[in-house]
C-alpha atoms as a PDB file:
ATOM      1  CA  UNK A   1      28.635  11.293 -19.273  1.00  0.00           C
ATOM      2  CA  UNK A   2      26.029   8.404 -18.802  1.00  0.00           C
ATOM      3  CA  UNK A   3      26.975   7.505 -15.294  1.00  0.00           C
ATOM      4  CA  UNK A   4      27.482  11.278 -13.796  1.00  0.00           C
ATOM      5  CA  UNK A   5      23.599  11.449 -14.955  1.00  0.00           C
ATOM      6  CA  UNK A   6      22.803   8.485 -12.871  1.00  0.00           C
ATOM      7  CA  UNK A   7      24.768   9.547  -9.778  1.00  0.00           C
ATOM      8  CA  UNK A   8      23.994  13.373  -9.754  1.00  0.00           C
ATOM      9  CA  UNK A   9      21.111  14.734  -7.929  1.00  0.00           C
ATOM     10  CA  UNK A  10      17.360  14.244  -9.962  1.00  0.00           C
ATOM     11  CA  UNK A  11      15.710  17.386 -10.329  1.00  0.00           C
ATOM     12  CA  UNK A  12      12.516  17.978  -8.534  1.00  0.00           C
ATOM     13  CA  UNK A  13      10.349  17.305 -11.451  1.00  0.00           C
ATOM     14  CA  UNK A  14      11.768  14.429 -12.603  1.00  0.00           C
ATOM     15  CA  UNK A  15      10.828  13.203  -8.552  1.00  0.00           C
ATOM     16  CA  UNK A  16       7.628  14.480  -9.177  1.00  0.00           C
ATOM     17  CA  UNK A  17       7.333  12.227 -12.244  1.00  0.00           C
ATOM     18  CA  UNK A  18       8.383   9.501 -10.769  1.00  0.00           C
ATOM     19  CA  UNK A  19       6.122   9.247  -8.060  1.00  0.00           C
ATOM     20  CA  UNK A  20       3.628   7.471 -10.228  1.00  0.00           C
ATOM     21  CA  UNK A  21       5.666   4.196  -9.994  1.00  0.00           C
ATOM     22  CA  UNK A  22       4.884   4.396  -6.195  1.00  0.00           C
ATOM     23  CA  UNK A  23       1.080   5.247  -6.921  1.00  0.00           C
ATOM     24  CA  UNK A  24       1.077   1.933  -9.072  1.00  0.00           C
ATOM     25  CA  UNK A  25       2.784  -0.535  -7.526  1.00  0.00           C
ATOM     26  CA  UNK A  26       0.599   0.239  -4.175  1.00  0.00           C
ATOM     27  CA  UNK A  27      -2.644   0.766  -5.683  1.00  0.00           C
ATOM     28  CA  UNK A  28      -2.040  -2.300  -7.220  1.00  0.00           C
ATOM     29  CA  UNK A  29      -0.891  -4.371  -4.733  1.00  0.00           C
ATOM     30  CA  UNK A  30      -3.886  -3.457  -2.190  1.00  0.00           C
ATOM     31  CA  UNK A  31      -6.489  -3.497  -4.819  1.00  0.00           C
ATOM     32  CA  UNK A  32      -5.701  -6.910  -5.649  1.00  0.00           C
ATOM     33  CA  UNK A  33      -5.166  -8.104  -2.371  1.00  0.00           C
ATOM     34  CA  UNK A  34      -8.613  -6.788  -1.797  1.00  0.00           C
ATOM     35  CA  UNK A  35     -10.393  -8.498  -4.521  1.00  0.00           C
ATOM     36  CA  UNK A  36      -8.042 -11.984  -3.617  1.00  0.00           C
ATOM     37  CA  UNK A  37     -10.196 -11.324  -0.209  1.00  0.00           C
ATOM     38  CA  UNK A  38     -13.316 -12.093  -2.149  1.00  0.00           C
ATOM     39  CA  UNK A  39     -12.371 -14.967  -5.079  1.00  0.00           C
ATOM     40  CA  UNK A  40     -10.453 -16.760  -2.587  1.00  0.00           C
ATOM     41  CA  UNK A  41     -12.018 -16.251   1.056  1.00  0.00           C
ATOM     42  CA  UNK A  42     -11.039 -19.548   2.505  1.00  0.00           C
ATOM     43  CA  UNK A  43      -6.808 -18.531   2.495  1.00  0.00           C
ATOM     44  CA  UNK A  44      -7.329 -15.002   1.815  1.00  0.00           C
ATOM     45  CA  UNK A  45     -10.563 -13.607   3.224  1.00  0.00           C
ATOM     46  CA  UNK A  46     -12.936 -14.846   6.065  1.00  0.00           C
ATOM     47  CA  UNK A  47     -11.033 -17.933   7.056  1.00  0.00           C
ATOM     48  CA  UNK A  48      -7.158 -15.800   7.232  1.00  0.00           C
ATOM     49  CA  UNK A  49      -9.476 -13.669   9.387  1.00  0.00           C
ATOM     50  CA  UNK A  50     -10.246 -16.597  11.560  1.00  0.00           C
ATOM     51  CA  UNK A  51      -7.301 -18.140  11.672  1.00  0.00           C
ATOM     52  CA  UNK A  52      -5.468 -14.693  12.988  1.00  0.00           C
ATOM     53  CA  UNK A  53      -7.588 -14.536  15.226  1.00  0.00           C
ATOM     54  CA  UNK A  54      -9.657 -11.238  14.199  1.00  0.00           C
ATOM     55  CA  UNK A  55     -12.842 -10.319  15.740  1.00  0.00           C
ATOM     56  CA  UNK A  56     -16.005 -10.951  13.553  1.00  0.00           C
ATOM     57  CA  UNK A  57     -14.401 -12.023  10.434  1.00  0.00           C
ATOM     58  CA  UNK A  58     -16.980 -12.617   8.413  1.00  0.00           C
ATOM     59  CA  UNK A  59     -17.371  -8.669   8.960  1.00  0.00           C
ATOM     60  CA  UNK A  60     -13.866  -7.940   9.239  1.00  0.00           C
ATOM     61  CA  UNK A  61     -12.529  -9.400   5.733  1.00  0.00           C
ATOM     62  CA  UNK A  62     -15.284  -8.270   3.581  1.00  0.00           C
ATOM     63  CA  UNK A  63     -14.946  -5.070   5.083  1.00  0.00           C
ATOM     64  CA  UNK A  64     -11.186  -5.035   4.952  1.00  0.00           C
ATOM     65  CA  UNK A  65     -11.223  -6.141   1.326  1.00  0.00           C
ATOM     66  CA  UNK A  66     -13.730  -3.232   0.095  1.00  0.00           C
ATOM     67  CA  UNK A  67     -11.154  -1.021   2.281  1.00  0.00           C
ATOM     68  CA  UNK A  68      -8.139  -2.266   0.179  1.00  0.00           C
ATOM     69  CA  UNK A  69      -9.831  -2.166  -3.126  1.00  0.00           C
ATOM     70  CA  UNK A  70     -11.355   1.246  -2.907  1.00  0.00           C
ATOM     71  CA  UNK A  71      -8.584   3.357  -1.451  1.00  0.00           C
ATOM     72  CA  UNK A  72      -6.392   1.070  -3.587  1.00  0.00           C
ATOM     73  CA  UNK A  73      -7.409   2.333  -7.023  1.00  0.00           C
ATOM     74  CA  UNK A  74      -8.074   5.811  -5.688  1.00  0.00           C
ATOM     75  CA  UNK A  75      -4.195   5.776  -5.023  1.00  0.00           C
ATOM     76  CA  UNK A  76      -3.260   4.107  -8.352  1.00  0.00           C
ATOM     77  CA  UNK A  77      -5.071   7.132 -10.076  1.00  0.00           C
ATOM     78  CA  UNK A  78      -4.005   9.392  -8.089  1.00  0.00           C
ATOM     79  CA  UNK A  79      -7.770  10.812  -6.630  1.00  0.00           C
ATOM     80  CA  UNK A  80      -6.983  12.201  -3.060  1.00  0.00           C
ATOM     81  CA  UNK A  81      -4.067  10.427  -2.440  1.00  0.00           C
ATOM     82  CA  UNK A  82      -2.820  11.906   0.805  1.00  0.00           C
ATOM     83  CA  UNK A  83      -6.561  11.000   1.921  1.00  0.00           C
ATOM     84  CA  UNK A  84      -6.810   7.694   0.637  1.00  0.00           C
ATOM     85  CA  UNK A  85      -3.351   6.514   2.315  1.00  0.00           C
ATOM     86  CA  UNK A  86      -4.257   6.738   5.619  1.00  0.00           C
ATOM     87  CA  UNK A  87      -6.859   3.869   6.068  1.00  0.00           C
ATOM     88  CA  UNK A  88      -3.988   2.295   4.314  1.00  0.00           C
ATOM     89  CA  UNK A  89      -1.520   2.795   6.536  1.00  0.00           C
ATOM     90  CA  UNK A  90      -4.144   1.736   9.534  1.00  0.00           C
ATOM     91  CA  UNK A  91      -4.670  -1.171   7.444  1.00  0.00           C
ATOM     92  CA  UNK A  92      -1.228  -2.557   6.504  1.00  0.00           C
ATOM     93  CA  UNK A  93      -0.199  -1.213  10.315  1.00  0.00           C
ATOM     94  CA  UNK A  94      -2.900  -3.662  11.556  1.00  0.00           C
ATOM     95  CA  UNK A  95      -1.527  -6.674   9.406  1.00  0.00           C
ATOM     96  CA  UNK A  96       2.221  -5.909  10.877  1.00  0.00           C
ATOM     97  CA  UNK A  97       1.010  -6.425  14.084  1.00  0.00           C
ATOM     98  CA  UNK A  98      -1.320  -9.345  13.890  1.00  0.00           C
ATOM     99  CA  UNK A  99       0.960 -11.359  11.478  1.00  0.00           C
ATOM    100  CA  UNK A 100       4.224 -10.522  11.446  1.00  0.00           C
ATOM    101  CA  UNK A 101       5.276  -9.695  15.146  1.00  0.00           C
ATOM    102  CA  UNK A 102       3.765 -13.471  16.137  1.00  0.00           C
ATOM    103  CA  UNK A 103       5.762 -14.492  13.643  1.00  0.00           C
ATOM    104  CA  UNK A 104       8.995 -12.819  14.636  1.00  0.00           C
ATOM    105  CA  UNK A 105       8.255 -13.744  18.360  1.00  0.00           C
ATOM    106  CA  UNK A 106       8.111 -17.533  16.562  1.00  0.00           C
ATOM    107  CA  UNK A 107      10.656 -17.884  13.931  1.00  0.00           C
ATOM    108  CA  UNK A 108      12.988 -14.491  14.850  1.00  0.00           C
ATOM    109  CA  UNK A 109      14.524 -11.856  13.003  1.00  0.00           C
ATOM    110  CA  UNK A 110      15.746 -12.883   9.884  1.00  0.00           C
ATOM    111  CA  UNK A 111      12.705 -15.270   9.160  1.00  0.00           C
ATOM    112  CA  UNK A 112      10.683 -12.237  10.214  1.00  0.00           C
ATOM    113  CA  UNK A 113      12.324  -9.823   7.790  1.00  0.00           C
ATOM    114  CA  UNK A 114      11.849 -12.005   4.775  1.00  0.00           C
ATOM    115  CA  UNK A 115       8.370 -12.669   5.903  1.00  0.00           C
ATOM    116  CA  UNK A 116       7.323  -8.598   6.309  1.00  0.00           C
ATOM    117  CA  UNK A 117       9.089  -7.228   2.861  1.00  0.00           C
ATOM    118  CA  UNK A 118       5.990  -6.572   1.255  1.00  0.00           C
ATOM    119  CA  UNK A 119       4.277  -5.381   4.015  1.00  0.00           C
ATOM    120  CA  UNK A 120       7.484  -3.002   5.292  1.00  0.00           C
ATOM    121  CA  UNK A 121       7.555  -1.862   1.586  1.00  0.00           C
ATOM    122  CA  UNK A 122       4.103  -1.044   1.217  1.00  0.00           C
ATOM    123  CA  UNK A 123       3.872   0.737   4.873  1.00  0.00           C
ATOM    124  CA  UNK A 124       7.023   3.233   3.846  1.00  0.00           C
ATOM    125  CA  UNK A 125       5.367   3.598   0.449  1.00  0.00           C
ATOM    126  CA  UNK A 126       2.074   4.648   1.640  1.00  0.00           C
ATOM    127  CA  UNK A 127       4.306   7.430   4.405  1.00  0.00           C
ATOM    128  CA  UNK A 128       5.918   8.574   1.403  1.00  0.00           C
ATOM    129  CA  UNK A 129       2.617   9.032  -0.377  1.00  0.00           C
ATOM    130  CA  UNK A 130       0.790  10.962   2.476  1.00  0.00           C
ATOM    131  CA  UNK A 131       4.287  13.263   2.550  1.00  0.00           C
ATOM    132  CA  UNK A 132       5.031  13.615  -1.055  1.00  0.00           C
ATOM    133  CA  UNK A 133       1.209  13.428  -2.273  1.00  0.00           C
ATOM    134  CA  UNK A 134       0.391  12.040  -5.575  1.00  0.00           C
ATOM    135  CA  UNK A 135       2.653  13.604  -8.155  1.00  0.00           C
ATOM    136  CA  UNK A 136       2.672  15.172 -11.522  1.00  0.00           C
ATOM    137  CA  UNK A 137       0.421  12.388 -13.339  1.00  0.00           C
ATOM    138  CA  UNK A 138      -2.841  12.110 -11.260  1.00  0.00           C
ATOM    139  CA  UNK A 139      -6.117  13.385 -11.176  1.00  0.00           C
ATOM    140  CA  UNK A 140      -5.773  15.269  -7.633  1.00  0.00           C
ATOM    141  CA  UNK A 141      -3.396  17.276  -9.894  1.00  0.00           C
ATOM    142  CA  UNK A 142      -6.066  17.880 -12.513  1.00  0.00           C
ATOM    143  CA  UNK A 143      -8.668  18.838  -9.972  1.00  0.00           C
ATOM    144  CA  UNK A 144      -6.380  21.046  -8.728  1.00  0.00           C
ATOM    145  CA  UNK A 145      -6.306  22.988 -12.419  1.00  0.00           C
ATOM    146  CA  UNK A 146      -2.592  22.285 -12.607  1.00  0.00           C
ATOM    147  CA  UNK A 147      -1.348  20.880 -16.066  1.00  0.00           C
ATOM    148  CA  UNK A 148       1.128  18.287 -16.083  1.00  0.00           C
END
């Protein structure tokens, strides 16, 4: 009986509960690669940012980093989620293709592939976010005077 539960279809609100692991895991990850930007800004901020080759990066990073952190925790709690993925997206979209395709043009597929997991992940996690919008637990749910 255990194992027909885990292969049968989930019903919609048990999906809509479990969207919240997405909502954490991303907001997470960018609002701590955001604040990395700023404790560490020699390998994660200002000098990454030069060494990439991005224009004005002692504006870039900073700026980049507030980006991550803001729309970061407004996606782990859930406040306008659809909203707050798309700079995301632009953002993580904008790290594929200054790091990674240089990288796959250098080292090739496979090398590539393990190199861009996180940042593949993240970029399908944010699409399903701006589809699927923030779930049951969150506060765009609350402002929306639905109860969960």
């Amino acid at each position: 009986m255990a194992v027909r539960s885990l292969i049968r279809y989930s019903k919609p609100a048990a999906a809509e509960s479990a969207i919240i692991f997405v909502r954490v895991a991303v907001g997470f990850v960018f609002a701590s690669e955001g604040i990395q930007k700023f404790l560490f800004p020699d390998a994660l901020g200002v000098g990454r940012f030069i060494k990439i080759g991005i224009p004005a990066p002692e504006v870039m990073a900073p700026f980049v980093g507030v980006v991550e952190i803001v729309f970061g925790l407004m996606i782990l709690i859930g406040l306008f989620t659809r909203l707050a993925s798309i700079p995301l997206i632009i953002n993580i979209s904008t790290a594929i293709a200054t790091t990674k395709f240089p990288f796959l043009a250098e080292h090739g597929f496979w090398a590539a592939a393990h190199e861009s997991r996180v940042d593949l992940s993240m970029l399908l996690c944010l699409i399903f976010l701006l589809i699927s919008g923030p779930g049951k637990w969150s506060l765009d749910r609350k402002m929306a005077g639905q109860s969960s």
